[in-house]
C-alpha atoms as a PDB file:
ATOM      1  CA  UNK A   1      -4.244  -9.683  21.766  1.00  0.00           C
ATOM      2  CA  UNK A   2      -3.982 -12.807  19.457  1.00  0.00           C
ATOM      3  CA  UNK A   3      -3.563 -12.598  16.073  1.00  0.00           C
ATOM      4  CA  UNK A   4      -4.759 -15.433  13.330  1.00  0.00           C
ATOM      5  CA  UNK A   5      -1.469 -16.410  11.296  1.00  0.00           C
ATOM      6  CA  UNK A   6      -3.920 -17.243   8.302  1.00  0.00           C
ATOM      7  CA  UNK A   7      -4.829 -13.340   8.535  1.00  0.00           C
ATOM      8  CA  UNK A   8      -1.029 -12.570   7.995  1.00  0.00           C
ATOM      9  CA  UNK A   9      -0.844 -14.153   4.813  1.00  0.00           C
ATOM     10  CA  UNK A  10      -2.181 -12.095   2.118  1.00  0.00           C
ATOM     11  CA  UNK A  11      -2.475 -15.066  -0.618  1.00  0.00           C
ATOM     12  CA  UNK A  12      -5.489 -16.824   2.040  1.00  0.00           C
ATOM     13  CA  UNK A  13      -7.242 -12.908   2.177  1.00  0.00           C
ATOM     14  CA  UNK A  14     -10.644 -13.284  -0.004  1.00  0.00           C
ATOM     15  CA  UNK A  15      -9.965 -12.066  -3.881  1.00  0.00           C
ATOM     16  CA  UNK A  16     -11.919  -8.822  -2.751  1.00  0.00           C
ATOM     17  CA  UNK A  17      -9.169  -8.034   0.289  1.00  0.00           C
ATOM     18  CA  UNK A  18      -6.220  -9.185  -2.076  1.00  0.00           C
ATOM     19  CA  UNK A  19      -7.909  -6.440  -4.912  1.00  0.00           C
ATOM     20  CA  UNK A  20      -8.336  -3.907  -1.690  1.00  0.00           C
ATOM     21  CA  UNK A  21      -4.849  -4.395  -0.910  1.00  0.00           C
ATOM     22  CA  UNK A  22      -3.792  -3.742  -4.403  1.00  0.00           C
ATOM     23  CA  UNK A  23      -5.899  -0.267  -4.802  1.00  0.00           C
ATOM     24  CA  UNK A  24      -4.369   0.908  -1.621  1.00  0.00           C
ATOM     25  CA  UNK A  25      -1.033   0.552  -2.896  1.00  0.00           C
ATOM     26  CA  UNK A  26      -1.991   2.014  -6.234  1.00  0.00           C
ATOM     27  CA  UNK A  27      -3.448   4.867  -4.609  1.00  0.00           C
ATOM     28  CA  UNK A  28      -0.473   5.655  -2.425  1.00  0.00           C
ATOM     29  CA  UNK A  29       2.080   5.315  -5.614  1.00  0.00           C
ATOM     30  CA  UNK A  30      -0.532   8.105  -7.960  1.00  0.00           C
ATOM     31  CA  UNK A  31      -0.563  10.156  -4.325  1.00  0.00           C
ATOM     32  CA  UNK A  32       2.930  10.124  -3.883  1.00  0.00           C
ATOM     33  CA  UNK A  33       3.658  10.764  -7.631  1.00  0.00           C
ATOM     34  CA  UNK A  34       1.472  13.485  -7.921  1.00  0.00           C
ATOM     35  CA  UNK A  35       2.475  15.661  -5.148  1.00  0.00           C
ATOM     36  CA  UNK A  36       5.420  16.543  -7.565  1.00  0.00           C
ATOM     37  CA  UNK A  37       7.840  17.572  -4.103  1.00  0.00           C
ATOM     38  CA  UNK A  38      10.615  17.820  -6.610  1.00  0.00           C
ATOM     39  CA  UNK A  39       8.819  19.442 -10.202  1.00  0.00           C
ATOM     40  CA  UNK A  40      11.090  17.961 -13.106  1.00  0.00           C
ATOM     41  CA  UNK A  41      12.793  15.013 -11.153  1.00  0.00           C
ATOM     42  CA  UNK A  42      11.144  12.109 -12.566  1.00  0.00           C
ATOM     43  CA  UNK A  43      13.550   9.624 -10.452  1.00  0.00           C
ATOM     44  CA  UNK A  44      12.755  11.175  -6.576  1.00  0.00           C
ATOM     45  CA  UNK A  45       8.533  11.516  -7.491  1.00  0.00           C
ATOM     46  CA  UNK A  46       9.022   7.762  -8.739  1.00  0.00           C
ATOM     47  CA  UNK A  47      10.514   7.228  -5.241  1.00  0.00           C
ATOM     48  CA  UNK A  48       8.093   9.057  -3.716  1.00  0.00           C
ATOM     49  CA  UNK A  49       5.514   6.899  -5.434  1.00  0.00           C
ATOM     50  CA  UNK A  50       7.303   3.801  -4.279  1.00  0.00           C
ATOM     51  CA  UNK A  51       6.886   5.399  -0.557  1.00  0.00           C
ATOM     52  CA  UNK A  52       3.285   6.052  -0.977  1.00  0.00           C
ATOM     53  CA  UNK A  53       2.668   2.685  -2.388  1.00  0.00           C
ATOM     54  CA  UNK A  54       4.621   0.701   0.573  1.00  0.00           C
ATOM     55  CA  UNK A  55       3.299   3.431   3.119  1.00  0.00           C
ATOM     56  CA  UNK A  56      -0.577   2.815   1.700  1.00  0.00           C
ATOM     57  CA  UNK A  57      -0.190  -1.060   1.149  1.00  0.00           C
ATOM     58  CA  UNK A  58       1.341  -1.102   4.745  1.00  0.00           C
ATOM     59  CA  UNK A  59      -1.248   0.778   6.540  1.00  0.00           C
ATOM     60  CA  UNK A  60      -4.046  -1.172   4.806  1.00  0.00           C
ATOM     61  CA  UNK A  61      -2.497  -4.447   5.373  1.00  0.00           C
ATOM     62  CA  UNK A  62      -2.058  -3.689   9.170  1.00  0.00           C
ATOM     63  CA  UNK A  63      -5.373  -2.821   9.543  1.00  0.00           C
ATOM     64  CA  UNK A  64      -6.735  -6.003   7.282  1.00  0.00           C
ATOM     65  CA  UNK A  65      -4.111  -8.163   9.539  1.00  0.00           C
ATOM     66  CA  UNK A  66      -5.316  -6.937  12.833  1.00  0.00           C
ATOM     67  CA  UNK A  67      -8.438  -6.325  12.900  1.00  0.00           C
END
């Protein structure tokens, strides 16, 4: 499998991709935020929300990149 090394840069991805990309990463950080794993701890759900947001961005950006 070959991949395209213009598809690996995000900042040549159409304005609608770069705006995906962005949404998925928002959407991971309110996901992982909200699931409130520790109730009260504002500093681990703002980690959690910084997982969500690199796990979301990640997954999306793998699948933009590859495929």
């Amino acid at each position: 499998m070959s991949v395209d090394v213009e598809m690996l840069n995000p900042r040549k991805w159409k304005y609608e991709d770069r705006l995906r990309l962005l949404f998925a990463a928002a959407f991971g950080a309110v996901l992982g935020f909200t699931t409130d794993y520790f109730p009260g701890d504002v500093e681990l759900n703002t980690l959690w929300a910084l997982v969500g947001a690199v796990v979301a961005g990640g997954a999306f950006y793998c699948y933009r990149a590859l495929w």
